[in-house]
Protein backbone atom coordinates (compact mmCIF):
# COMPACT_ATOMS: atom_id res chain seq x y z
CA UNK A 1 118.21 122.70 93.77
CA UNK A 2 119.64 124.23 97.04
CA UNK A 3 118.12 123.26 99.98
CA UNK A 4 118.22 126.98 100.96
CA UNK A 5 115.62 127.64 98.62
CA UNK A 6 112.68 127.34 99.86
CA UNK A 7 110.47 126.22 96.64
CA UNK A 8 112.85 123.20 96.31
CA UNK A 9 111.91 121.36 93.18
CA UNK A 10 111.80 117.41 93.22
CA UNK A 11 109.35 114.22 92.72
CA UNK A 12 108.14 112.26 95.66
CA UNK A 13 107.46 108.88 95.47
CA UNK A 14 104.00 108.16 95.01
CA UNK A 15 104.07 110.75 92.54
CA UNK A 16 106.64 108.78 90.58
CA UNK A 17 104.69 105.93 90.29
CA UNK A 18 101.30 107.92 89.82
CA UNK A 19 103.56 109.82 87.04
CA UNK A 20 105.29 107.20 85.14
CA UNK A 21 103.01 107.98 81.92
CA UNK A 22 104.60 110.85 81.37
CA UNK A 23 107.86 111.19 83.27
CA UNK A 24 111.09 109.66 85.21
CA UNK A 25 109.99 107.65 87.91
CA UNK A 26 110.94 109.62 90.74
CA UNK A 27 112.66 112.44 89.32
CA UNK A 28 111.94 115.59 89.48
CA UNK A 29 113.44 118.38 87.84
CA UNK A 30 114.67 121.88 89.25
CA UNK A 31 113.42 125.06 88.39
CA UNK A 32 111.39 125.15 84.85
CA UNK A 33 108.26 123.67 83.90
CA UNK A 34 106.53 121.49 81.71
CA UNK A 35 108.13 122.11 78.32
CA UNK A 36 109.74 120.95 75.48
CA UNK A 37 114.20 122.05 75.32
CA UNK A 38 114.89 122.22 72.10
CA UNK A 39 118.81 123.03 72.62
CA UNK A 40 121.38 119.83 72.22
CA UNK A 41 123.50 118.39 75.06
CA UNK A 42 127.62 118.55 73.75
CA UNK A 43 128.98 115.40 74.35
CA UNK A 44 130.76 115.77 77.94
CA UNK A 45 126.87 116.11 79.18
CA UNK A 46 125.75 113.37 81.35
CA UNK A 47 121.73 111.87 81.92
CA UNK A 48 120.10 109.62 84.79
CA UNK A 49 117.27 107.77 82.98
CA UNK A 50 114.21 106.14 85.33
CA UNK A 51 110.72 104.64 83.51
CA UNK A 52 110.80 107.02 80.12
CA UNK A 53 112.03 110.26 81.42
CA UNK A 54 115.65 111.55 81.00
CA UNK A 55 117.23 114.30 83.35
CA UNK A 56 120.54 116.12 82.12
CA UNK A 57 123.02 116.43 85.58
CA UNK A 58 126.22 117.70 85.93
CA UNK A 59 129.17 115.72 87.74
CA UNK A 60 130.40 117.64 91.44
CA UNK A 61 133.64 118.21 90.80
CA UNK A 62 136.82 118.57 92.95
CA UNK A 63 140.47 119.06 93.29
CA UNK A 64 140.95 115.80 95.23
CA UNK A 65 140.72 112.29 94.48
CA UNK A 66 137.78 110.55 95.24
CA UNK A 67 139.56 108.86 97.99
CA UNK A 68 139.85 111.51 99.74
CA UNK A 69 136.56 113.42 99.06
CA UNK A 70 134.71 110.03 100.21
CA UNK A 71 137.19 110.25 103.12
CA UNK A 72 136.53 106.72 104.52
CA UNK A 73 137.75 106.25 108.24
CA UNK A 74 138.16 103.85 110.37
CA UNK A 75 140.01 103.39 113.91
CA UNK A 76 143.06 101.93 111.86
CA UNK A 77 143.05 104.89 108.79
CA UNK A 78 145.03 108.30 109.11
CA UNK A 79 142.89 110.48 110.42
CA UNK A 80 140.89 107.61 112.16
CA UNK A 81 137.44 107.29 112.64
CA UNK A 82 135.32 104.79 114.82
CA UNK A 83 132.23 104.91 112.38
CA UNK A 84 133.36 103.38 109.59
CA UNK A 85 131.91 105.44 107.59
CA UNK A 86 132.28 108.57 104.79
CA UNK A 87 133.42 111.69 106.89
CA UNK A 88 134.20 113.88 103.28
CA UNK A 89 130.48 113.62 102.25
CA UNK A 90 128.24 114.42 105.17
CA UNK A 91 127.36 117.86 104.08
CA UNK A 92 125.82 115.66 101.46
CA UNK A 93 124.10 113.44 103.23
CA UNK A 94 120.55 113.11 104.43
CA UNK A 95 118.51 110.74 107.25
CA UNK A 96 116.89 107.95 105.76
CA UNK A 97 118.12 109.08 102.52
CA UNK A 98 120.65 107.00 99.70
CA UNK A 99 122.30 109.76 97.32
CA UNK A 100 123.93 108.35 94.08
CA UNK A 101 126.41 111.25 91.89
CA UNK A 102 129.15 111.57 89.76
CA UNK A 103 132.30 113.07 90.94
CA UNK A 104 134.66 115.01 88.57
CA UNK A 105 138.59 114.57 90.03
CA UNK A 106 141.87 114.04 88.85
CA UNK A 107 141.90 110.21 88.19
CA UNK A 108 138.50 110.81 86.35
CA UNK A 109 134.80 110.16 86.29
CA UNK A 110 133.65 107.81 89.62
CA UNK A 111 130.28 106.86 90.64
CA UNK A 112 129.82 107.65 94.32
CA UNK A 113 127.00 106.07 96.34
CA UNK A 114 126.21 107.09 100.09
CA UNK A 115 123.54 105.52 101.97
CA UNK A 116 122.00 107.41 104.89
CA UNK A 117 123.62 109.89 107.56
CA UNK A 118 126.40 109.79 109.58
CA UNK A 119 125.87 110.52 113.70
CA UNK A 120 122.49 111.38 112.91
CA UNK A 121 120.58 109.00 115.30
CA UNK A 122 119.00 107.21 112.58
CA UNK A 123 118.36 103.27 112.86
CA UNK A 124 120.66 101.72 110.35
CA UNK A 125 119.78 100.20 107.41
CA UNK A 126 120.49 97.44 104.15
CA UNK A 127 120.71 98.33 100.47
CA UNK A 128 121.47 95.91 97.63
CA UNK A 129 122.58 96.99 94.21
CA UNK A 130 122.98 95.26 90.92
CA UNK A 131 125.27 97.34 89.22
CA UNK A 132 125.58 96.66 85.18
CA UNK A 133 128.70 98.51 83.66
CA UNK A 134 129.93 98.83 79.71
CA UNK A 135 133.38 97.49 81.14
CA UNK A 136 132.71 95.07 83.75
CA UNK A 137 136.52 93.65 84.16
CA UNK A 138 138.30 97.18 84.51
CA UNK A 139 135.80 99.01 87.38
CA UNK A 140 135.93 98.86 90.41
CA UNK A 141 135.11 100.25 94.29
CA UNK A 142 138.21 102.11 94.41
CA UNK A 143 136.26 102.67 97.60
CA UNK A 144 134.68 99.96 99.79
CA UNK A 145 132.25 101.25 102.83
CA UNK A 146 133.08 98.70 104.07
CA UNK A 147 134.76 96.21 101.79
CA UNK A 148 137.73 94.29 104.41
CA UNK A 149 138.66 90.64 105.76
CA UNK A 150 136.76 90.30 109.35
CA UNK A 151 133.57 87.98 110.28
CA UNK A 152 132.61 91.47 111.80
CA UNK A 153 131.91 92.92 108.40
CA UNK A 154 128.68 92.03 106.54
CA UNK A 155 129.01 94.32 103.69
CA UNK A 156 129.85 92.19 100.40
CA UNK A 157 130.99 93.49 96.74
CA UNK A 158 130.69 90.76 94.11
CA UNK A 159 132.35 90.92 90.76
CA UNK A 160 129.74 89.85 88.17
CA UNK A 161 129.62 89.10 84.36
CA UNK A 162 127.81 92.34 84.12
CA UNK A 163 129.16 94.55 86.59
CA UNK A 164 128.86 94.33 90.54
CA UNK A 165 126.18 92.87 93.08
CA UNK A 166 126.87 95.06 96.45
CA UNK A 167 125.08 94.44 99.64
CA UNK A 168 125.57 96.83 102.03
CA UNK A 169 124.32 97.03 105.72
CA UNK A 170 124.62 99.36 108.66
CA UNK A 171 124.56 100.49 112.27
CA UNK A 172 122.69 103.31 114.20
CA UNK A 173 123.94 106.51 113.43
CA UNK A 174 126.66 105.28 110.68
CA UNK A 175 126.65 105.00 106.68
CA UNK A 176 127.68 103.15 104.17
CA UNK A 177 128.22 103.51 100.23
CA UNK A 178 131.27 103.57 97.87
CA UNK A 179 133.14 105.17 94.91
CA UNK A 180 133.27 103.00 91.92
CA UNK A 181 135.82 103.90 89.06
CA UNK A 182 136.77 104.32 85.98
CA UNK A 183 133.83 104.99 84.22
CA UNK A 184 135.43 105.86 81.20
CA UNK A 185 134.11 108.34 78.27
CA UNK A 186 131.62 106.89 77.28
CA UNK A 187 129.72 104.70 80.02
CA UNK A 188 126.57 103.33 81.37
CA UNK A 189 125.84 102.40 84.83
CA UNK A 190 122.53 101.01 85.32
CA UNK A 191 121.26 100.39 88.69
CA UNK A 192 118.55 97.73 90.06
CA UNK A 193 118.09 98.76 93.89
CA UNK A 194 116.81 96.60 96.39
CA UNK A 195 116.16 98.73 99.23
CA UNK A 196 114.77 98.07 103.12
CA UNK A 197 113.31 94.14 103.35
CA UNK A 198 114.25 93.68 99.67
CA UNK A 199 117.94 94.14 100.27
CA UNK A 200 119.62 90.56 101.19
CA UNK A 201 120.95 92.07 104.22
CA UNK A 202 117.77 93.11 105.48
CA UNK A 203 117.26 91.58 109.02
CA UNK A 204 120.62 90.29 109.78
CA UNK A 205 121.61 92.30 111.85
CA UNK A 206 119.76 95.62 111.27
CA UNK A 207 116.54 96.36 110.46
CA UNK A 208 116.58 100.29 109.98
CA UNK A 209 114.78 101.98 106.91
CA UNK A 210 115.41 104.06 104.02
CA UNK A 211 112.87 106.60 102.83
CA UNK A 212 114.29 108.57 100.21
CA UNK A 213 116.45 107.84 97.26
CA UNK A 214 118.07 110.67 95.54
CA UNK A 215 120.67 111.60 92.77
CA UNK A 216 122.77 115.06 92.91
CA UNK A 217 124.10 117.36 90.26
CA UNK A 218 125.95 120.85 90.10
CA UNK A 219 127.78 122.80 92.39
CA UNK A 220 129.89 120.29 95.36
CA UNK A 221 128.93 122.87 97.76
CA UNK A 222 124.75 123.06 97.15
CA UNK A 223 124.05 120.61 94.72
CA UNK A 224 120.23 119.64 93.10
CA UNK A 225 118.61 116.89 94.57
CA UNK A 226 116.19 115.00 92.34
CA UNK A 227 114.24 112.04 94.00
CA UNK A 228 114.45 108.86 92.27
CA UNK A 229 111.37 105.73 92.42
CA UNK A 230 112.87 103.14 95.30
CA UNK A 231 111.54 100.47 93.70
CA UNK A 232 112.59 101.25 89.29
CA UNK A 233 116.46 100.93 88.18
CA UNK A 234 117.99 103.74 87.16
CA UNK A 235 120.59 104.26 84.59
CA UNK A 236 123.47 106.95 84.30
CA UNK A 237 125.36 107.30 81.27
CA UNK A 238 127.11 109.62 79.24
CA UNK A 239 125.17 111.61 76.13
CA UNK A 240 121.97 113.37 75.76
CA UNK A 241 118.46 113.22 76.53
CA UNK A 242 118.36 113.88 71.90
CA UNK A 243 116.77 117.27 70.35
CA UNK A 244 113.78 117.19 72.31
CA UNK A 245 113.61 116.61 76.01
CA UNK A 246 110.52 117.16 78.26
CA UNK A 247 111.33 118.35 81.49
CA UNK A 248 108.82 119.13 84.54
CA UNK A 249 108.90 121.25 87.51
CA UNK A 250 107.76 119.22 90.81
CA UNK A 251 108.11 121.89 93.77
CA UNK A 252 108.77 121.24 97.33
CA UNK A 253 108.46 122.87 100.25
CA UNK A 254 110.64 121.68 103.14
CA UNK A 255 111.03 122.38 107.02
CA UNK A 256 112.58 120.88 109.77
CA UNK A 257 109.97 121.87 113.04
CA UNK A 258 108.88 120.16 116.16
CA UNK A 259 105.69 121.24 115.15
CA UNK A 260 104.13 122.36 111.45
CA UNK A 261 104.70 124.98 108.91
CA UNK A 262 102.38 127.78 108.77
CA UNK A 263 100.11 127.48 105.23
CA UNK A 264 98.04 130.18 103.60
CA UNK A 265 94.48 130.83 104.52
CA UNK A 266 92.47 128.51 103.59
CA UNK A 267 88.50 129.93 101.26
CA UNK A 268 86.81 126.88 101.63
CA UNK A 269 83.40 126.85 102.53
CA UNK A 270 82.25 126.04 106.07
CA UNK A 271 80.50 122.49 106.54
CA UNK A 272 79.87 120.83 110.05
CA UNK A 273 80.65 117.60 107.85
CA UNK A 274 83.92 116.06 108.29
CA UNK A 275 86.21 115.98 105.13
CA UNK A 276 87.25 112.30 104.45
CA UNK A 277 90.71 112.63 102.29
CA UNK A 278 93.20 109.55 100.90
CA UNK A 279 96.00 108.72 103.13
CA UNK A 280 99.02 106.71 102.12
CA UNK A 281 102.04 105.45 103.44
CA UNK A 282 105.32 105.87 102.20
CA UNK A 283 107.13 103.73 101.06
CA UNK A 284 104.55 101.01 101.59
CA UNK A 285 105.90 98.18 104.41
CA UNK A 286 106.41 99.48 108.11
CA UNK A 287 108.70 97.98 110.40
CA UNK A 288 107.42 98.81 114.35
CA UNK A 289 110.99 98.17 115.55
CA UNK A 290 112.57 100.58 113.76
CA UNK A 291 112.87 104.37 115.49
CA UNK A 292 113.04 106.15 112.47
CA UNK A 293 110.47 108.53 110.48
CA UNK A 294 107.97 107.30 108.97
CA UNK A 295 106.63 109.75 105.65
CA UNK A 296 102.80 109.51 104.66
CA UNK A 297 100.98 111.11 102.07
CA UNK A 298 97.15 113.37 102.49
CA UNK A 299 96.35 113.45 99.19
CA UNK A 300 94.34 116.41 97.82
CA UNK A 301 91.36 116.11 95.54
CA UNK A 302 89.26 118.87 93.72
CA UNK A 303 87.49 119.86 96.47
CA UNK A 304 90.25 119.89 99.41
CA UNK A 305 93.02 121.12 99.26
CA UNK A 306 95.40 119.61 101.77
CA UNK A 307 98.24 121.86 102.21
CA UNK A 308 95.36 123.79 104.21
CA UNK A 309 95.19 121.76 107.04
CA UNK A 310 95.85 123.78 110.19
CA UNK A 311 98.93 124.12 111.90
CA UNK A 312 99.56 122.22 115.09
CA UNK A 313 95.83 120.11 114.31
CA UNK A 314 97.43 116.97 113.06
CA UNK A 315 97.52 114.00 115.48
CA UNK A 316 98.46 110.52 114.02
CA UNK A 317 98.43 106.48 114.78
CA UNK A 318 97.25 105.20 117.97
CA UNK A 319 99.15 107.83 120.32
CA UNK A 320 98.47 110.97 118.22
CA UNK A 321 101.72 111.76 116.99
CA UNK A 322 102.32 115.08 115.58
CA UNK A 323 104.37 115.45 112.26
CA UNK A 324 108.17 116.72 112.31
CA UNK A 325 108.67 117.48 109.18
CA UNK A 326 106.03 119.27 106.21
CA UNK A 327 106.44 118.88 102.37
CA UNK A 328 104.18 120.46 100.09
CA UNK A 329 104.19 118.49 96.95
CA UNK A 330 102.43 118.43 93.49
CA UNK A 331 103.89 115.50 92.54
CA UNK A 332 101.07 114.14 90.90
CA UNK A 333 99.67 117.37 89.49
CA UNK A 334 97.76 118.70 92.52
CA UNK A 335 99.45 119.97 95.91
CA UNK A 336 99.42 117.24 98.09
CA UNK A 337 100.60 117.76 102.18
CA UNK A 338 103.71 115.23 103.32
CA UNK A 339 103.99 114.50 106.95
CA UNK A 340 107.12 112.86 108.64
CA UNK A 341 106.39 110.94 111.88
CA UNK A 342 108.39 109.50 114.53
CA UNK A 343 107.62 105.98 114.14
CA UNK A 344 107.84 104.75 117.58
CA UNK A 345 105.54 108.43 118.33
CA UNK A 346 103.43 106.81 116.42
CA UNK A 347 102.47 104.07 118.40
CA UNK A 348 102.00 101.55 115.96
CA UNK A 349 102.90 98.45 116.71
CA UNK A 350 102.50 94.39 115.72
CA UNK A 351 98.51 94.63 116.45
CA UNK A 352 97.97 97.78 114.52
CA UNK A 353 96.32 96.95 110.89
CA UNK A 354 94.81 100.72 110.35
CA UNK A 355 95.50 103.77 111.35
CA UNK A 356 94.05 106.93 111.26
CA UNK A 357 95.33 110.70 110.74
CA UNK A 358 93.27 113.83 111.88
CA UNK A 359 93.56 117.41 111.92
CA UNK A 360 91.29 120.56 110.82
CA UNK A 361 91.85 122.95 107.71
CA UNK A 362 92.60 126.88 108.92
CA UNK A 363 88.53 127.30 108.88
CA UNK A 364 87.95 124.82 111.77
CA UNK A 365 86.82 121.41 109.80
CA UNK A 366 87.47 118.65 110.35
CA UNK A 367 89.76 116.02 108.23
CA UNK A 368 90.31 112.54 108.92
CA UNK A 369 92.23 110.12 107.02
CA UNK A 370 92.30 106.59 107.58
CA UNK A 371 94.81 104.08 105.99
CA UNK A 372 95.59 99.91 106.11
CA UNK A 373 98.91 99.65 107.43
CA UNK A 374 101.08 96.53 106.14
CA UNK A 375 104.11 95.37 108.52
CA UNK A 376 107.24 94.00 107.77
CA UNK A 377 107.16 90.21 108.08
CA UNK A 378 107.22 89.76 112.11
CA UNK A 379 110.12 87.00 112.97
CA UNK A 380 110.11 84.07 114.62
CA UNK A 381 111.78 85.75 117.74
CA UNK A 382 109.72 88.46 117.83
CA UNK A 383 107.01 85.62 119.74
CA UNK A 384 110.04 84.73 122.36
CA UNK A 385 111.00 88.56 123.00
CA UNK A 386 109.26 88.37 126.74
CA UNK A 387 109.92 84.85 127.76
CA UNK A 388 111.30 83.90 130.55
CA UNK A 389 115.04 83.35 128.79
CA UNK A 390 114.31 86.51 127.21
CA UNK A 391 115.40 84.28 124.03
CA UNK A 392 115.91 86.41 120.68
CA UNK A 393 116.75 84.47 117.09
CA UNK A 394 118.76 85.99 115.10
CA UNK A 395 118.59 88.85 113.16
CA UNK A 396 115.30 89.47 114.98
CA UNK A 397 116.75 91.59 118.20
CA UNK A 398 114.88 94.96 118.80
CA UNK A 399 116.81 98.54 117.47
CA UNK A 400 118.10 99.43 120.74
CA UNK A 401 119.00 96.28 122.34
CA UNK A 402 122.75 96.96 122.29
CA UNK A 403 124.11 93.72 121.67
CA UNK A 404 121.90 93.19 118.00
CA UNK A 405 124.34 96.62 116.93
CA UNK A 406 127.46 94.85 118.22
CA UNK A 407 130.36 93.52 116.06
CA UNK A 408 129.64 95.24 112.52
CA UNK A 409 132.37 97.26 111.34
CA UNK A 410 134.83 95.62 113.58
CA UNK A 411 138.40 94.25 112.30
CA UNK A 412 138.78 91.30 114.54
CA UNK A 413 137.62 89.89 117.59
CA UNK A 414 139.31 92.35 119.92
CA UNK A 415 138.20 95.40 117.73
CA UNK A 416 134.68 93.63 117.93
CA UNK A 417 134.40 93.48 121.77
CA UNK A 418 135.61 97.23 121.69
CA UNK A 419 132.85 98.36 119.59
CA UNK A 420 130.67 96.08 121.88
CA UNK A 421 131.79 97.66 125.26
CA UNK A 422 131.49 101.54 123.01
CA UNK A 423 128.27 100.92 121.49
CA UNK A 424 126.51 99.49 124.53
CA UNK A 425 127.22 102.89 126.64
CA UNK A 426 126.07 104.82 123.33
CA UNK A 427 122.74 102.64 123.55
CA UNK A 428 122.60 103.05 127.05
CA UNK A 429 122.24 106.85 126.69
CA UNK A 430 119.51 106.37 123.94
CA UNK A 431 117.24 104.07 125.64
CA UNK A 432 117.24 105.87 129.15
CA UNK A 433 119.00 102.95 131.06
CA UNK A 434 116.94 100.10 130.05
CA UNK A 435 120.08 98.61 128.24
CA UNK A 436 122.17 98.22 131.69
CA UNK A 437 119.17 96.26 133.04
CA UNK A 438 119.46 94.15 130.31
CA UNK A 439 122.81 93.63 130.34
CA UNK A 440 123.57 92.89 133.90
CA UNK A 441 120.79 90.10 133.71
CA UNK A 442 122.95 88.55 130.50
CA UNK A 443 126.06 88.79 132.89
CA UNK A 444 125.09 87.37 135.23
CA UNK A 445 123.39 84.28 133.25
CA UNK A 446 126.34 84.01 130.99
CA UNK A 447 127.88 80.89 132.50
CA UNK A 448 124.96 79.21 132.48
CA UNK A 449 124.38 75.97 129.56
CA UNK A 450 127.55 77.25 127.67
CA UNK A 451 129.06 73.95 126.50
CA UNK A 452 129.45 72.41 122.80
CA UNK A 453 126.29 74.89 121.38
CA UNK A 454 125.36 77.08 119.10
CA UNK A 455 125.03 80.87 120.32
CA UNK A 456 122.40 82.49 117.79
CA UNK A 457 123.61 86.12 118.68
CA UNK A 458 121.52 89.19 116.97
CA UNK A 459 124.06 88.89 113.99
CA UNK A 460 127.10 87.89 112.49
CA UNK A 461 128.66 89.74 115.59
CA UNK A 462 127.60 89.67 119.09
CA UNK A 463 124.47 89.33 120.59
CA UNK A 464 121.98 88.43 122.67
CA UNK A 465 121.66 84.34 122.04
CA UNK A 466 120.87 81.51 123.77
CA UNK A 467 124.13 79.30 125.43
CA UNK A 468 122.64 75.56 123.98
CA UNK A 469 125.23 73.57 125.52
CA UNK A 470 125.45 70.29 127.83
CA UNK A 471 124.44 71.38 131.30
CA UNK A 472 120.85 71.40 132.93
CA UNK A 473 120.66 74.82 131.99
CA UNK A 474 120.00 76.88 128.75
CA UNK A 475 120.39 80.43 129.94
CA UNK A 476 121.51 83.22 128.15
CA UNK A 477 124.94 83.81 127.07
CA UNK A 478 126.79 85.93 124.28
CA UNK A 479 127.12 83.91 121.21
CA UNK A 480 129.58 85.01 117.98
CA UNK A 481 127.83 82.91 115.54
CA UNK A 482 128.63 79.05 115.98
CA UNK A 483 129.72 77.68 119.62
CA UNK A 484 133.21 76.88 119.39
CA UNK A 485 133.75 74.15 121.90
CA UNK A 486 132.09 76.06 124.70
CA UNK A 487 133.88 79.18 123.84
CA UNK A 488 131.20 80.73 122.31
């Protein structure tokens, strides 16, 4: 389904799960509509199954390897890149979003995972995947993102009896992912995700979110995206879906705005009562650090209809946010309106335990929409964050404190304090100066209590930590992990 067309067909999540009776949790299927397909798949056909539904997709196919159509760089690769990250696949890559496919190329058949987008602004993320293959000793990540020998690099791929276990983990404004291969003829992959606080990554050091997990098909240029259930594994294998496959059309209607779509007039009947519709929050847990979108769900019912609501009348959370992004969705059989959100728009923070949504259909009344919000476990540092020391335990540093981003992706110690010196002028720039404040006060504390002590930085690279050492003094210093003998 091209994202060009503008009645995009797909499955949202809730609808997945509200679905799973009678389809593929989370996938949605492009252009036809409830029926039954009597024709048979030939054997070079390929399925993603999810809950009891099966989806036929085709591989994107190419001339070049999948080396080079993942086209992994980093500063040390030919061309170099300082992302490390996939520069061959960011046509095909979304915010917030983890794509699965198979690509087609001259060594064969390789599974290619991408997780998030690259330069897009987004707030980083962790994934895990348990991978089970049919030939467990013979495939591999012909493609790591990023599988190499630093202490700077928190992405692991473990060989399994079954398959792989990958954790992956990433930066502001990078990706991650992989190509595994061969798959062989005749092969299953099955998947069991772990995405967002469920990945074993989550938290140490980044505590971005993903929103969206999708698998591709078709043409490499404009491929269909069907949306997959976050939180069901998914298996990909070769063969059909037999003689009789149901298949369901799930339409979406997507636009990038700073403010909303324009929807059709709306015939209900004037009341000076306020209409009280379901909201829910997608996917579930929210995370006030993180500064990326945050999707929620007014659900329709048989008397309002939600893809009504007025443009430009929707205010949300405690600072009345409006949406940048509109789906309309019948995901669960009735048109439901999507809203993305800003999430620190939204003004929902640590305190907030509801939160309300407003707005007016196109005949002037008024909708409100309140929903319980459930946070991400808070950590430990979170309490310290305005102390005096300005202490900060690890893996519990705020998005855009520049040193928590430090040291990931870096191949050594001097690439590390590279990235450090790079990525705290990028963070600068994002935060409006508040970074440079920071840092000068770490400076110029630095040489204070740095003997024989641990330095808990925001990660496995650097960060903001406390300098635990033998003088009268604890202030703050830059720790790499474990003091070394006052180095560190």
């Amino acid at each position: 389904m091209s994202e060009r067309d503008s009645s995009r067909d797909g499955i949202e999540r809730r609808g997945v799960l509200a679905a799973l009776a009678t389809g593929v949790g989370g996938v949605g299927l492009a252009r036809s509509s409830f029926a039954r397909e009597t024709g048979t798949l030939d054997a070079t056909q390929y399925v993603v199954e999810q809950g009891d539904r099966c989806v036929p997709i085709t591989p994107l196919s190419g001339d070049e390897t999948v080396e080079s159509f993942y086209d992994y760089r980093t500063p040390h690769t030919a061309p170099s890149g300082e992302a490390y990250s996939s520069y061959g696949t960011t046509d095909l890559q979304r915010p917030e979003t983890s794509v699965c496919f198979l690509y087609d190329g001259p060594e064969g058949l390789s599974l290619v995972v991408v997780h998030d987008k690259l330069n897009d602004g987004t707030s980083g993320g962790a994934v895990t995947f348990d991978l089970r293959v049919a030939t467990p000793g013979t495939t591999a990540w012909v493609v790591g993102d990023d599988d190499y020998d630093a202490p700077t690099n928190y992405d692991e791929f473990t060989r399994t009896d079954a398959g792989w276990t990958v954790d992956w983990t990433w930066a502001s404004g990078r990706s991650d992912g992989g190509a595994l291969r061969p798959l062989g003829d005749d092969f299953t992959v099955t998947i069991d995700p772990r995405f967002n606080e469920n990945a074993a990554l989550y938290g140490n050091p980044y505590e971005g979110e993903l929103t969206e997990w999708q698998v591709l098909s078709g043409d490499r240029s404009d491929p269909d995206r069907f949306s997959l259930a976050m939180d069901q594994p998914l298996t990909i294998r070769a063969g059909t879906c037999g003689a009789a496959t149901t298949t369901a059309t799930r339409t979406e209607t997507t636009e990038e705005t700073t403010t909303e779509e324009t929807t059709e007039d709306a015939d209900e009947e004037q009341s000076s009562d306020p209409i009280h519709a379901e909201l829910e929050i997608l996917p579930g847990k929210v995370n006030p650090r993180s500064h990326g979108r945050l999707p929620v769900v007014v659900r329709s019912t048989d008397e309002f209809d939600a893809t009504r609501v007025a443009r430009g009348s929707v205010e949300f959370g405690p600072s009345a946010a409006g949406p940048v992004k509109r789906i309309r969705t019948d995901a669960d059989g009735r048109a439901d309106l999507k809203l993305h959100f800003r999430l620190d728009a939204t003004g929902i923070d640590w305190d907030t335990d509801e939160v309300e949504l407003t707005g007016e259909t196109e005949s002037g009344r008024e909708v409100v929409c309140v929903a319980d919000v459930e946070l991400v476990p808070r950590g430990d540092g979170d309490d310290n964050e305005e102390d005096e020391n300005g202490d900060r335990d690890e893996g519990d540093g705020d998005d855009e404190d520049g040193d928590s981003k430090h040291g990931e992706d870096g191949d050594g110690e001097k690439e590390a304090e590279r990235k450090e010196d790079d990525e705290r002028a990028e963070d600068h720039d994002e935060s409006g100066g508040e970074e440079s404040d920071e840092d000068g006060a770490e400076d110029t504390e630095s040489d204070h209590g740095r003997g024989n002590g641990k330095g808990h930085g925001g990660g496995k690279g650097h960060g903001n930590g406390n300098g635990h050492g033998n003088d009268d003094n604890p202030g703050r210093g830059r720790g790499r992990g474990k003091g070394r003998d006052g180095d560190d």
